[in-house]
Protein backbone atom coordinates (compact mmCIF):
# COMPACT_ATOMS: atom_id res chain seq x y z
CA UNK A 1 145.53 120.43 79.81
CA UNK A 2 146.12 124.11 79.52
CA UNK A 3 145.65 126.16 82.08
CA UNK A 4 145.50 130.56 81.82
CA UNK A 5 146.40 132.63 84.24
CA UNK A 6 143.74 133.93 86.08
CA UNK A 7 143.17 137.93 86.11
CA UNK A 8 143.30 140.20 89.10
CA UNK A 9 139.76 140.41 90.87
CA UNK A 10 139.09 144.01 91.08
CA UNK A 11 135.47 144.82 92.54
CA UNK A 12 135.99 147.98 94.21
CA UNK A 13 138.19 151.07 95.10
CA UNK A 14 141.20 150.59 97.05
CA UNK A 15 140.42 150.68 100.50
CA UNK A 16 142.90 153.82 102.06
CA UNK A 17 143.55 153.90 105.97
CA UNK A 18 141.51 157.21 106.45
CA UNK A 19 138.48 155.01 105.09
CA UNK A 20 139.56 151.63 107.11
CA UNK A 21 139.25 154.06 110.64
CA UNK A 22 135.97 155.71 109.67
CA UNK A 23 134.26 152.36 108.78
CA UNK A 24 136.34 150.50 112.65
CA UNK A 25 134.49 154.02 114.18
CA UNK A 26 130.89 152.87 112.70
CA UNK A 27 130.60 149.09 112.96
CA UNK A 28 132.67 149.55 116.92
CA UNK A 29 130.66 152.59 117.99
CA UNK A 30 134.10 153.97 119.84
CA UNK A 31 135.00 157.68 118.77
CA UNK A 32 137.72 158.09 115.90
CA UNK A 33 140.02 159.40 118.41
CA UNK A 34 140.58 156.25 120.35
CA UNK A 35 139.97 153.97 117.37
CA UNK A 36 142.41 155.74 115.28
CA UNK A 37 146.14 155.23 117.32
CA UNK A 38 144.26 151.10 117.92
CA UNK A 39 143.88 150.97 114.11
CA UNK A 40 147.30 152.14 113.01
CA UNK A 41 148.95 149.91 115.76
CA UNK A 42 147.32 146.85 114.42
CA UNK A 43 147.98 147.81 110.93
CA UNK A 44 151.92 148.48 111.86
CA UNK A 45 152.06 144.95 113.48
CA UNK A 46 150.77 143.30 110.87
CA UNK A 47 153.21 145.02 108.50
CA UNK A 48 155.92 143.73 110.93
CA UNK A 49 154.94 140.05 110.81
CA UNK A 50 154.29 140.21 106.96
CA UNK A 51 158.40 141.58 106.95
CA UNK A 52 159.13 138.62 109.43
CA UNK A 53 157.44 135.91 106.71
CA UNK A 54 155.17 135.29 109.17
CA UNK A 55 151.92 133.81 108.26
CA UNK A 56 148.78 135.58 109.47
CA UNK A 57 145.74 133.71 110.49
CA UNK A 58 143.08 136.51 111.60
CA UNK A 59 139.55 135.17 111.54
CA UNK A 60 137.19 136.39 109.78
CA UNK A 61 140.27 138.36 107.53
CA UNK A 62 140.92 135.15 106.32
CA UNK A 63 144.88 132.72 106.06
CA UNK A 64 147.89 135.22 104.53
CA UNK A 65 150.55 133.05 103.31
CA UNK A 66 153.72 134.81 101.87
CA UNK A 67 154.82 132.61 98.94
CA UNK A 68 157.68 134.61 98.00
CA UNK A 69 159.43 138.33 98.46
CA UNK A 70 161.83 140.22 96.02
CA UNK A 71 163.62 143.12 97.60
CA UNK A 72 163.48 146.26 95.02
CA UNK A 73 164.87 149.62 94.81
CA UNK A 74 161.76 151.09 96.75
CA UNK A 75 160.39 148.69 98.93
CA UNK A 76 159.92 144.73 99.19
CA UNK A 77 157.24 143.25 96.61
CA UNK A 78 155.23 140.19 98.28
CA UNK A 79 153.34 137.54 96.39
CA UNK A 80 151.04 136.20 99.15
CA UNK A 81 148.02 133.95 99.33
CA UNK A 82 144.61 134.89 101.32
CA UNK A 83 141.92 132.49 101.80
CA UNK A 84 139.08 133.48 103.05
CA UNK A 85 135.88 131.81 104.57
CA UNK A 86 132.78 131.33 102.90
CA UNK A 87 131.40 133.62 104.54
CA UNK A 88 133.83 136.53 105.24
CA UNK A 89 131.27 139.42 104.59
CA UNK A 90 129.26 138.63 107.03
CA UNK A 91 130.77 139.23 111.12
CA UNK A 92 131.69 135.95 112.89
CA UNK A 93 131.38 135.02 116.46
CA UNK A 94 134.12 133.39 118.24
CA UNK A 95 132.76 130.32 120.27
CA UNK A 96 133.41 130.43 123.86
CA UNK A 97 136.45 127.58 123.38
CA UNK A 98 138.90 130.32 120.83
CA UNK A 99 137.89 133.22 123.38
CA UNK A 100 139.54 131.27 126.00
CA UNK A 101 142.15 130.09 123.58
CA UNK A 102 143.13 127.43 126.18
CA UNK A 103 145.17 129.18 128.30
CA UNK A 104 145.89 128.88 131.63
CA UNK A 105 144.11 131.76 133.27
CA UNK A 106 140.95 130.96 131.43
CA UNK A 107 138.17 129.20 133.16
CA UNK A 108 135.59 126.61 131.67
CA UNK A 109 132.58 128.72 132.95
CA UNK A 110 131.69 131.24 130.38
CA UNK A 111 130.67 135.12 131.60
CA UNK A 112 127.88 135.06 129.54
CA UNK A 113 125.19 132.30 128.01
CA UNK A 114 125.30 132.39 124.53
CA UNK A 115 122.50 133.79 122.53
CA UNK A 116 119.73 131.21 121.35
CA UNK A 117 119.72 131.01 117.62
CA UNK A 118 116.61 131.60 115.85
């Protein structure tokens, strides 16, 4: 069986940090001033754990998996893996069990009911 290589999936422009804050600042509501210093902290941590080989599993980003790094004159070059849900366009609710993410200081008694589905 042969198999070819499959081509790069390009749908869109690259998506720039100036464009990543103004779209947080619309779907969050909160002004660009305290959304941008939250956005660029995020953004360096997950720069940090990507230089750790850390895997990243950030619902509804989707599973990062590093599958190998080659150190270069400018910079570090990673080949990684991202799978994403089905439905990764559309914005996911955590259920009440990964909000408490079973820790100790969480109770069993939710603040809120959740919504009815219809």
């Amino acid at each position: 069986m042969v198999v070819a290589a499959a081509a790069p999936v390009v749908s869109a422009p690259e998506l720039a940090k100036k464009e990543l804050i103004e779209k947080a600042v619309e779907r969050s509501g909160v002004k660009k001033k305290d959304a941008k210093p939250v956005v660029e902290a995020v953004l360096a941590l997950l720069g940090e754990a990507v230089a750790e080989g850390r895997e990243l599993n950030l619902k509804p980003f989707g599973k990062l998996r590093i599958n190998r790094s080659q150190e270069r004159s400018n910079g570090t070059v990673f080949v990684c893996k991202l799978r994403q849900p089905l439905a990764a366009s559309e914005p996911q609710t955590a259920t009440p069990e990964e909000n408490a993410g079973g820790g100790e200081n969480s109770s069993n008694d939710p603040l809120a009911e959740p919504a009815a589905e219809g």
